[in-house]
Each structure stands twice: as C-alpha cells, then as structure tokens.
Protein backbone atom coordinates (compact mmCIF):
# COMPACT_ATOMS: atom_id res chain seq x y z
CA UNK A 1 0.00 0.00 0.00
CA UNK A 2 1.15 3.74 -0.65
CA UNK A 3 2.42 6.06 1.59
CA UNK A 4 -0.32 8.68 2.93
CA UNK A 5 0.54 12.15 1.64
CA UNK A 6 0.64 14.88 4.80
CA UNK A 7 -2.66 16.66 3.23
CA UNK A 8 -4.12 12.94 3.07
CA UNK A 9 -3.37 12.43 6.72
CA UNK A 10 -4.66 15.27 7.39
CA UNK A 11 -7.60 15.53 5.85
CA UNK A 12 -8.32 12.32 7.14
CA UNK A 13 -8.00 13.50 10.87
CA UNK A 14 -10.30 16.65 9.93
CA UNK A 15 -13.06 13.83 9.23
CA UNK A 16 -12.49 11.85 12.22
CA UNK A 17 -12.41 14.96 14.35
CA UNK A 18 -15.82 15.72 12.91
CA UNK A 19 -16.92 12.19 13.07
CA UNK A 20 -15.93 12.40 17.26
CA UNK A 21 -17.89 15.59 17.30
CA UNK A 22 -21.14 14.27 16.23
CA UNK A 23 -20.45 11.01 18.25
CA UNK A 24 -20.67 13.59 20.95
CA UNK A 25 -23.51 15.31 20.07
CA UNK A 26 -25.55 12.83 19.49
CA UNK A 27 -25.00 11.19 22.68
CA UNK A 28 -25.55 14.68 24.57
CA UNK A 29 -28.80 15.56 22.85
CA UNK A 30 -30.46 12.09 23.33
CA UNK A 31 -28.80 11.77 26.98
CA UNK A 32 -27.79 8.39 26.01
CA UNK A 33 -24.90 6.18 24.61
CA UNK A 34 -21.32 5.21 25.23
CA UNK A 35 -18.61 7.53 24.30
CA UNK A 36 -15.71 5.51 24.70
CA UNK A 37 -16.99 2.65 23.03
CA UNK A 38 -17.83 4.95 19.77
CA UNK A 39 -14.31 6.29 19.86
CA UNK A 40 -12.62 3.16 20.14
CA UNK A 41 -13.91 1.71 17.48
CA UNK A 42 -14.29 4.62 14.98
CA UNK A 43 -10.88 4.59 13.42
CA UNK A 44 -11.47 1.02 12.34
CA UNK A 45 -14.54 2.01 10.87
CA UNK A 46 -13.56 4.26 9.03
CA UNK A 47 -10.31 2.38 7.64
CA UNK A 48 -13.02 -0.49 6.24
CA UNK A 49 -15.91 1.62 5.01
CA UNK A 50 -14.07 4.61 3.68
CA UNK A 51 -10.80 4.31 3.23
CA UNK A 52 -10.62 0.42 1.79
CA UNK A 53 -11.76 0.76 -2.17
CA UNK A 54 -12.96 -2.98 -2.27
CA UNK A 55 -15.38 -1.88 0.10
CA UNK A 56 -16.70 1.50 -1.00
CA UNK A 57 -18.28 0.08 -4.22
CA UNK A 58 -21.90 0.72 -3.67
CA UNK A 59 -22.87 -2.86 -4.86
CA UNK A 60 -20.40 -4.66 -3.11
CA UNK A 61 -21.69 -2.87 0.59
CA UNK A 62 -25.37 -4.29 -0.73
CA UNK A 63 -24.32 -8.05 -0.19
CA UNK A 64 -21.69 -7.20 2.45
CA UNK A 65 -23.05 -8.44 6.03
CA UNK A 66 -21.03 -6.81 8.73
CA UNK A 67 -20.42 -8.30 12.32
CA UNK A 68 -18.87 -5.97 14.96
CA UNK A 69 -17.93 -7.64 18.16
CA UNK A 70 -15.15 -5.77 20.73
CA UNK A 71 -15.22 -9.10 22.87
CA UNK A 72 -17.05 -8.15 25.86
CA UNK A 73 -20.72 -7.46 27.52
C-alpha cells in the first residue's frame, strides 16, 4: 500500500475529528450512549468503510453483512 501524503493524513484527521464531534452530540442531545466505546472503534470504521476501495463500491456494501464484536458485555 502507498504512503499517505501529509494533506491525506490530514484531511483524514479533519473527518475523524468531525466524526468524534457528532459522536458527541448525538449522545448529549439524546442523553444516552457510550462515548468511549464509539471512539474506540471509529478509526477502524472508518479504515473499512471509507478508506478500503474494495469496500466503497456501492454494490459490493449491498451483499456485504457486517459483524462488529469488541469481545465483551
């Protein structure tokens, strides 16, 4: 795989900031959900749903099941 360029890098931080920022939000506004949890897991999301161009392809996320398990209750 390529080497990020610096703008790449940071452009991608500028989303993820953003992407924390709404995490936030939305947890604030309906008094509910788990911060941490959202953040921990949000760079990885990103990396397979944005970032990865096998995955981006609009018909290939139609027969793509996702599981998400962090390994505890």
């Amino acid at each position: 795989m390529p080497y990020k360029s610096d703008q790449e890098t940071i452009n991608d931080l500028h989303i993820l900031k953003r992407m924390r920022k709404n995490i936030l939000q939305s947890a604030y506004l309906s008094k509910d959900g788990h911060i941490p949890s959202s953040f921990s897991i949000l760079e990885c999301l990103y990396c397979i749903f944005i970032k990865d161009p096998q995955i981006t392809g609009k018909k290939f996320l139609r027969d793509f099941d996702f599981i998400l398990s962090k390994g505890h209750a």
